[in-house]
Protein backbone atom coordinates (compact mmCIF):
# COMPACT_ATOMS: atom_id res chain seq x y z
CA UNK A 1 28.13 -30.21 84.73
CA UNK A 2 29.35 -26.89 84.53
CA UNK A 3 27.97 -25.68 81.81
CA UNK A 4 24.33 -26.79 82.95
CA UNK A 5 24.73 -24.69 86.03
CA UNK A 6 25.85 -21.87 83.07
CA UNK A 7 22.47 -22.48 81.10
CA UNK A 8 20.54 -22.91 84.56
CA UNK A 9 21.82 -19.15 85.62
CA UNK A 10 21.08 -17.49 82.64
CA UNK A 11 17.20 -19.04 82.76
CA UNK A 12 17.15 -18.18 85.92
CA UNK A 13 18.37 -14.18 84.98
CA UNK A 14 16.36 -14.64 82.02
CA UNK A 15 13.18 -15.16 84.07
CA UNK A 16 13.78 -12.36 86.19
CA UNK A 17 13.69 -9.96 83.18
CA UNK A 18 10.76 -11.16 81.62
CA UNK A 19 8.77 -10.72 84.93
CA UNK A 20 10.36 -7.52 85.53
CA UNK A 21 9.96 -6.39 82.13
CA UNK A 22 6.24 -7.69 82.36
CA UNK A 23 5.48 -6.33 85.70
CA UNK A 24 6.39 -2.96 84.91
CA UNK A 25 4.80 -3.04 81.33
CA UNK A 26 1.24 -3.84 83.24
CA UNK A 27 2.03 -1.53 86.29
CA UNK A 28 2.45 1.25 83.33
CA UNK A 29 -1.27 0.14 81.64
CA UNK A 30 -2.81 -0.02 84.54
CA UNK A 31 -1.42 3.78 85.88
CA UNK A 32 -2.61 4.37 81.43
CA UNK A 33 -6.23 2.40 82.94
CA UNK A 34 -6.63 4.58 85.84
CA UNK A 35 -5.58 8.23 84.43
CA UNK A 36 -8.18 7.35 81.39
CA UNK A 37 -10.63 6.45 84.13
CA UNK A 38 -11.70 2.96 82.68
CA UNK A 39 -11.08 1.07 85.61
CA UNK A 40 -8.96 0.21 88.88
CA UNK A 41 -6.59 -1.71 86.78
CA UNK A 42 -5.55 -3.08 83.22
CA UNK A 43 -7.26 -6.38 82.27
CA UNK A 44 -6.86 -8.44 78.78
CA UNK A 45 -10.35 -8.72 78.49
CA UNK A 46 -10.48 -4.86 77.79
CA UNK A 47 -8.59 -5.77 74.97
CA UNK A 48 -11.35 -7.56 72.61
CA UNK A 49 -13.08 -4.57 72.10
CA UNK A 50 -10.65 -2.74 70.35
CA UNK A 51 -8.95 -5.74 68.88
CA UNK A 52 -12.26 -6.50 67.03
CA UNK A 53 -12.63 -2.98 66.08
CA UNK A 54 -8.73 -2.57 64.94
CA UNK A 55 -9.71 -6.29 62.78
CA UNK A 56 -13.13 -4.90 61.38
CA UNK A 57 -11.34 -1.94 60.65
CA UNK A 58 -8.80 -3.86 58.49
CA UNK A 59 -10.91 -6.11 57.18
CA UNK A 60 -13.78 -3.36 56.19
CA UNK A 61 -9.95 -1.80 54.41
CA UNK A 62 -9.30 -4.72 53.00
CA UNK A 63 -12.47 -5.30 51.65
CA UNK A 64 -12.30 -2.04 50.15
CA UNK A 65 -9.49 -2.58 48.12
CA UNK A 66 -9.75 -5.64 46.92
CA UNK A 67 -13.04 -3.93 45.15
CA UNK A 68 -11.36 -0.69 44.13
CA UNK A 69 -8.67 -3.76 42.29
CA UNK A 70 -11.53 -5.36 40.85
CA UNK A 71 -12.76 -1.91 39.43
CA UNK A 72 -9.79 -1.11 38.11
CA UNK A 73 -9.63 -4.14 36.74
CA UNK A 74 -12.42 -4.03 34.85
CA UNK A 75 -11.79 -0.01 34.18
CA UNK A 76 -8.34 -1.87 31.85
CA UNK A 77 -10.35 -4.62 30.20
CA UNK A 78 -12.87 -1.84 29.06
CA UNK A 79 -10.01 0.57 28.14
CA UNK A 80 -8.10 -2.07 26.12
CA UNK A 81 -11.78 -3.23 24.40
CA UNK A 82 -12.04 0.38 23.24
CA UNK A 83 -8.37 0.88 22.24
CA UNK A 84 -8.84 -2.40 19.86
CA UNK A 85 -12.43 -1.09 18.66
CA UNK A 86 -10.43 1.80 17.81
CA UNK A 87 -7.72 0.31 16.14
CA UNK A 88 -10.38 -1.94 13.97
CA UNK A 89 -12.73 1.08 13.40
CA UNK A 90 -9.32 2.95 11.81
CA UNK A 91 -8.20 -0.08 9.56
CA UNK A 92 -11.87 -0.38 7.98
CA UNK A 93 -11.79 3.52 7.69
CA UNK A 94 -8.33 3.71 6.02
CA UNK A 95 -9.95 0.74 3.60
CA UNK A 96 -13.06 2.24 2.98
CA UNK A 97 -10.37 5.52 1.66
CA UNK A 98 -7.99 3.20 -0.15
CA UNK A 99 -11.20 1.59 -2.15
CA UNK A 100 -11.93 5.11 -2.79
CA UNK A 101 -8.70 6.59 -3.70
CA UNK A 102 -7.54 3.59 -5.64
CA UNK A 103 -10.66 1.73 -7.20
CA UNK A 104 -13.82 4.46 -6.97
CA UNK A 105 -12.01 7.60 -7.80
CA UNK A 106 -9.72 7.38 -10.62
CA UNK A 107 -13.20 5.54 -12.25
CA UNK A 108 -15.29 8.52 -11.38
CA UNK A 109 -12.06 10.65 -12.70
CA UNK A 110 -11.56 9.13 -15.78
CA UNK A 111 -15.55 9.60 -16.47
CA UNK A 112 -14.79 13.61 -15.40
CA UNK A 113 -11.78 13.98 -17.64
CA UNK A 114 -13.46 12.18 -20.76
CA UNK A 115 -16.06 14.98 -20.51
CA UNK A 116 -12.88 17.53 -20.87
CA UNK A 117 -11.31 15.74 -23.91
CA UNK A 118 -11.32 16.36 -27.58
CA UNK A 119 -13.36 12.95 -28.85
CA UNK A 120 -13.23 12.41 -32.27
CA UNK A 121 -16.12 11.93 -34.11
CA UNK A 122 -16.67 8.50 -35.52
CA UNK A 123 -19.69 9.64 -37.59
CA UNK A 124 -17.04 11.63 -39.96
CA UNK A 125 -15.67 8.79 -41.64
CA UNK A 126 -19.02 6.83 -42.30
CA UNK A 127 -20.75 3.77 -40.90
CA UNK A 128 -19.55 1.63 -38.28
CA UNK A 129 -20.15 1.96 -34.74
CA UNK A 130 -16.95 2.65 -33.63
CA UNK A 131 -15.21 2.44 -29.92
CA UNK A 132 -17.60 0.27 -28.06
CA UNK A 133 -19.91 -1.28 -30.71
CA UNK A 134 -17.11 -3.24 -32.57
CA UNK A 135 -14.93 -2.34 -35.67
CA UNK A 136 -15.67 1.38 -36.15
CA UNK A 137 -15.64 3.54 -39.32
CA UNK A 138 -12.99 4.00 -41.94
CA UNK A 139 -11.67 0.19 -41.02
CA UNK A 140 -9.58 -1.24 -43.66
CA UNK A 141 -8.82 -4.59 -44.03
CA UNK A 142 -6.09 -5.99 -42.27
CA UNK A 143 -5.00 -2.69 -41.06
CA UNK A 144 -7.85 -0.81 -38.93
CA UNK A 145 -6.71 2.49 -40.10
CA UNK A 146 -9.01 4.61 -39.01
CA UNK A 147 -7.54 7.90 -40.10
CA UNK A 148 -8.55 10.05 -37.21
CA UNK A 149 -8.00 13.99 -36.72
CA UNK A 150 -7.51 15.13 -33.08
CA UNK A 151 -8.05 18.61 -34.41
CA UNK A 152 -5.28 21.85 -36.16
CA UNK A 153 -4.01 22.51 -31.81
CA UNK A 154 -2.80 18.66 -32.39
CA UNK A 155 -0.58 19.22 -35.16
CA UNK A 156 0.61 16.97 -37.83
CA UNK A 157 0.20 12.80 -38.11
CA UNK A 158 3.52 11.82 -36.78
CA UNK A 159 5.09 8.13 -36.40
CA UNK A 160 7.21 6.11 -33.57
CA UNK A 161 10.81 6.23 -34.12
CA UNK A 162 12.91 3.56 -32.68
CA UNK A 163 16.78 4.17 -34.62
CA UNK A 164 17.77 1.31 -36.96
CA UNK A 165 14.61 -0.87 -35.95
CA UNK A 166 11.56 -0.97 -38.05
CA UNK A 167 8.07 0.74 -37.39
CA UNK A 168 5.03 -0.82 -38.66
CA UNK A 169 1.48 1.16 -38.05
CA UNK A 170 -0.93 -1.13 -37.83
CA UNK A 171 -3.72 0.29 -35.89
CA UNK A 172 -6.31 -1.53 -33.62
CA UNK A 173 -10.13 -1.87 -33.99
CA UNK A 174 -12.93 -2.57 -32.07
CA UNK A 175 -13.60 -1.06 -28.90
CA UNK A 176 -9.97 -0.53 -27.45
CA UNK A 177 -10.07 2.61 -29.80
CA UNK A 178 -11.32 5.21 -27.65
CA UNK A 179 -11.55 8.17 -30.14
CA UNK A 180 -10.54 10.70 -27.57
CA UNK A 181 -7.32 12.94 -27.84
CA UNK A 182 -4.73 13.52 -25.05
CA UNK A 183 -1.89 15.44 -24.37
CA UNK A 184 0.42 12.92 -23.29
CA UNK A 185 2.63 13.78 -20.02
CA UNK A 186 4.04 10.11 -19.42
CA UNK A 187 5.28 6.75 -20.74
CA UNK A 188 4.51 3.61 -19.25
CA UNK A 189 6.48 0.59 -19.18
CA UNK A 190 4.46 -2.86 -19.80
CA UNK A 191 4.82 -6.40 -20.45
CA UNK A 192 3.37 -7.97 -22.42
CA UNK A 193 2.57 -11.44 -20.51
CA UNK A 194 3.83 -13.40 -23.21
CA UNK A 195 6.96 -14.82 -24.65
CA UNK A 196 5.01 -14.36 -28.58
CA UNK A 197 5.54 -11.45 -31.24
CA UNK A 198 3.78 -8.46 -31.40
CA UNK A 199 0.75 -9.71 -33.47
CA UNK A 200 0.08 -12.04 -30.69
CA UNK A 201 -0.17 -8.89 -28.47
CA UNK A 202 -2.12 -7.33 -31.04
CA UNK A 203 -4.92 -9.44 -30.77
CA UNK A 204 -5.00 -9.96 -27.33
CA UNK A 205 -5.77 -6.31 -27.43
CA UNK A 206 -8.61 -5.89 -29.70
CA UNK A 207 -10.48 -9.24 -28.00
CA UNK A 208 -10.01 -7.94 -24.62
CA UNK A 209 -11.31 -4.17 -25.91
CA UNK A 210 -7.78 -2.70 -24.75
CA UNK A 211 -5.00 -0.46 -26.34
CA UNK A 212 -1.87 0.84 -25.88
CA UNK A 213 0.28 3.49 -28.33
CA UNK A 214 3.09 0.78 -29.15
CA UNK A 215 4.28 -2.81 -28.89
CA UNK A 216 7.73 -3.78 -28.96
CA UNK A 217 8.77 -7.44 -30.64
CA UNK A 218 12.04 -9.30 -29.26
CA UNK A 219 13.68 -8.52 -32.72
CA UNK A 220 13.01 -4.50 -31.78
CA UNK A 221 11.02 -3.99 -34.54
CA UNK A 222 7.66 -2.11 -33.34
CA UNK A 223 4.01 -1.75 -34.29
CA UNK A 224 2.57 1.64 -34.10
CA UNK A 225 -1.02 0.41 -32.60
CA UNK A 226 -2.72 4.09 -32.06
CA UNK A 227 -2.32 7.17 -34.17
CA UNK A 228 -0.34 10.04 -32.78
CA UNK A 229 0.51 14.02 -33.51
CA UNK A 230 3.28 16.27 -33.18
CA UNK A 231 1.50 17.48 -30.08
CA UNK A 232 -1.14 15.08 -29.03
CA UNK A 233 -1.79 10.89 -28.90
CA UNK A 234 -4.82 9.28 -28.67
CA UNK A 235 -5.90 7.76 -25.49
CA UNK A 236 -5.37 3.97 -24.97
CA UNK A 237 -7.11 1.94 -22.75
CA UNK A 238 -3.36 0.36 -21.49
CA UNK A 239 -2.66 1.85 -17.95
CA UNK A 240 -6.12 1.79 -16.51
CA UNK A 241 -8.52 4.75 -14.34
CA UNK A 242 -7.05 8.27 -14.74
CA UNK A 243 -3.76 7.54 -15.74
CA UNK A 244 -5.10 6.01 -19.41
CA UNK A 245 -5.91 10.27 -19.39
CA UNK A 246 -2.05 10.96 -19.43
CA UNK A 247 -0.01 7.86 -21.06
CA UNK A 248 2.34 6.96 -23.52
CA UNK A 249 2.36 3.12 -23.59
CA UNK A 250 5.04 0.86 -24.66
CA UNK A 251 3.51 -3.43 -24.57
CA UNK A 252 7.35 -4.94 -24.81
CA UNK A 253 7.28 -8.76 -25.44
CA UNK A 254 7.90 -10.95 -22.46
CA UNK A 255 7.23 -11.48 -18.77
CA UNK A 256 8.49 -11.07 -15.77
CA UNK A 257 11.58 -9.16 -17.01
CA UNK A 258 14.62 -8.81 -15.54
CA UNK A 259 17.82 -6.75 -16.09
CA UNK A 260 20.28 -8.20 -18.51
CA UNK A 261 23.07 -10.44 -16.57
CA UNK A 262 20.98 -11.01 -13.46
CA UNK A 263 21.10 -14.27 -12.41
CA UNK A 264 17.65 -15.67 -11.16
CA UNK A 265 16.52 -19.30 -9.47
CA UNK A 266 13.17 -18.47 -10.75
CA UNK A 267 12.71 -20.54 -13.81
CA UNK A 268 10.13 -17.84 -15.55
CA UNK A 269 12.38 -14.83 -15.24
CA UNK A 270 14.11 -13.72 -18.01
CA UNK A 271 15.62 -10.76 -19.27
CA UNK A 272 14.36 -9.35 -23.02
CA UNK A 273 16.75 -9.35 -25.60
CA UNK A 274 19.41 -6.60 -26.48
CA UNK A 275 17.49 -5.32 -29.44
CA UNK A 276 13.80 -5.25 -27.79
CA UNK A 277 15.30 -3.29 -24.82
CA UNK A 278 17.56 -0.84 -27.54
CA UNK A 279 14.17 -0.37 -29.75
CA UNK A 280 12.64 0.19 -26.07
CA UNK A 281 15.18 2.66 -25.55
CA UNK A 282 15.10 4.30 -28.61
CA UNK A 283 10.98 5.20 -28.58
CA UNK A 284 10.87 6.43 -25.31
CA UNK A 285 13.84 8.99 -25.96
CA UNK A 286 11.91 9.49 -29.14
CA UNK A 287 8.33 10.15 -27.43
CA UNK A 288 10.73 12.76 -24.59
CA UNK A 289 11.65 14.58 -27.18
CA UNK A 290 8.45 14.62 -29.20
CA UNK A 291 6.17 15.64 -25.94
CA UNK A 292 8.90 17.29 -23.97
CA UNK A 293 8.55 14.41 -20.99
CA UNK A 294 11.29 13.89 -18.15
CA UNK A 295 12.51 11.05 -17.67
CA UNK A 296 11.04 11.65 -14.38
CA UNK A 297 7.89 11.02 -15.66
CA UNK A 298 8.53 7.16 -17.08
CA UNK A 299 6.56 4.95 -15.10
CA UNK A 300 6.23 1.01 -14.91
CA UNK A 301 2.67 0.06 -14.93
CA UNK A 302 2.71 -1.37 -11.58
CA UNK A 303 3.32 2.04 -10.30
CA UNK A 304 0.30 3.35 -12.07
CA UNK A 305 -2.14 0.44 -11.39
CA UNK A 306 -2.31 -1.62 -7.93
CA UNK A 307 -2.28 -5.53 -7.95
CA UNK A 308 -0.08 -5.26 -11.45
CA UNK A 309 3.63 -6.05 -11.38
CA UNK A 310 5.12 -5.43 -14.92
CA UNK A 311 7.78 -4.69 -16.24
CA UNK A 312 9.74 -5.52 -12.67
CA UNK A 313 11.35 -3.18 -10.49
CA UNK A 314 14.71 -4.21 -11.04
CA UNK A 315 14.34 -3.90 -14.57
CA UNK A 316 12.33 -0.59 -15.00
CA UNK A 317 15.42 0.83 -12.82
CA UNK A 318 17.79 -0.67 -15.70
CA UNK A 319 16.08 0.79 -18.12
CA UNK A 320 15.83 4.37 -16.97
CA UNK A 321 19.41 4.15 -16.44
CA UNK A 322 19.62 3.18 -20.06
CA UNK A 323 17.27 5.69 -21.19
CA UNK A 324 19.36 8.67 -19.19
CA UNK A 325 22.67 7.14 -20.64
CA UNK A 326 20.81 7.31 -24.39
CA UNK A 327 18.81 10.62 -24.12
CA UNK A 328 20.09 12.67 -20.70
């Protein structure tokens, strides 16, 4: 009972303010009304006017922004189109350049620097047709000894040296004999693809219309496949584009090499034997010393030629190592 009478009071004070409050609050709009001189007194009907303005007002903002979203909007889908046209425009670019630097150009290079080079001339050493049309002139059974001369600047016929192991020169026909003279600056590492001997290799060679200086067999002995001079070589067909302008090039029995004492789960990974990688050893501190290279300058042929992979990285940086230890 007593605390109804409590609730009833404060109603009752409750009521009082709100009518106060509201009495005064229209008392002050109309004394607003009257000083504006829109009328006698304050009525909510005045009120639509401006409420409908205030709301068109908003909504007209509203409106507004919602397009200036969709605009923007539309300003990011275009920007990120663009950026990816960009991006895809870049990558064919940069393609277009690789094709160029790594396919077109050494081509168009190699064509440039054959023009430069001392090419022997076939004709000398009577009949045959010589690099390109087949077994060329001065072919001697079983050995295609040509017996080329690179000219008095190139010095004196030399032979490979690989220590103790044995040097055979057998030298290729057909078309992998290219007749032109280099200064050689490098040595390239190969393999040959093969688990065979060097006369396997050999063959391989002339049917395919390649060359390379040298092959090395798994009992180190080597075949001297191009002639060579105290100060010049003659060009092989071995690395491929411009660098075939430049090479020494060693074919060592095998594939997919790796260094000796690796352990590897693939099945077709093997390292080469003791004496092919000494006889290896042995010819390329040989062909340093001959042609005053760097070891700096021995190369594996998939450094030289994209998409190959031979001799292995791990096992060209074993056999530098080997070669530094040998011939520092």
């Amino acid at each position: 009972m007593g605390l109804s009478l409590i609730i009833g009071a404060i109603l009752m004070v409750a009521t009082v303010i709100i009518d106060a409050t509201v009495g005064l609050v229209k008392r002050g709009l109309d004394r607003v009304w009257q000083e504006a001189g829109w009328g006698d007194k304050f009525r909510s009907r005045d009120l639509i006017i401006p409420i409908i303005a205030v709301g068109a007002a908003v909504a007209t903002a509203g409106a507004s922004l919602f397009a200036g979203l969709v605009i923007i909007r539309r300003s990011i889908l275009i920007a990120i189109v663009s950026a990816i046209g960009i991006v895809v425009g870049s990558l064919i670019v940069t393609g277009l350049y690789l094709a160029m630097a790594y396919l077109i150009a050494p081509i168009l290079s190699t064509l440039v620097q054959f023009d430069s080079l001392s090419q022997v001339d076939y004709a000398e050493y009577g009949g045959g047709g010589g690099p390109g049309g087949g077994p060329g002139p001065g072919t001697e059974p079983g050995g295609g000894v040509y017996n080329l001369d690179c000219g008095e600047d190139a010095g004196s016929e030399i032979m490979i040296q690989a220590g103790s192991y044995p040097v055979v020169k057998k030298l290729l026909t057909g078309p992998g004999r290219t007749g032109y003279c280099i200064f050689p600056t490098k040595i390239v590492i190969h393999w040959s693809g093969g688990w065979t001997n060097n006369d396997v290799t050999y063959n391989v060679l002339v049917e395919r219309g390649l060359s390379c200086q040298i092959g090395t067999d798994q009992d180190g002995s080597v075949q001297q496949w191009q002639q060579m001079w105290e100060k010049k070589a003659e060009l092989a067909y071995c690395v491929g584009g411009n660098e075939n302008n430049y090479s020494l090039n060693n074919e060592m029995v095998g594939a997919y090499f790796i260094p000796p004492g690796t352990f590897s789960l693939k099945p077709e990974e093997k390292a080469p034997s003791t004496d092919e990688i000494k006889s290896s050893v042995n010819s390329t501190c040989f062909m340093m010393k001959q042609y005053h290279i760097p070891y700096t300058q021995i190369f594996g042929h998939y450094q030289l030629h994209p998409g190959k992979t031979d001799p292995g990285v791990e096992f060209l940086n074993y056999f530098i190592n080997e070669v530094k230890k040998q011939c520092p």
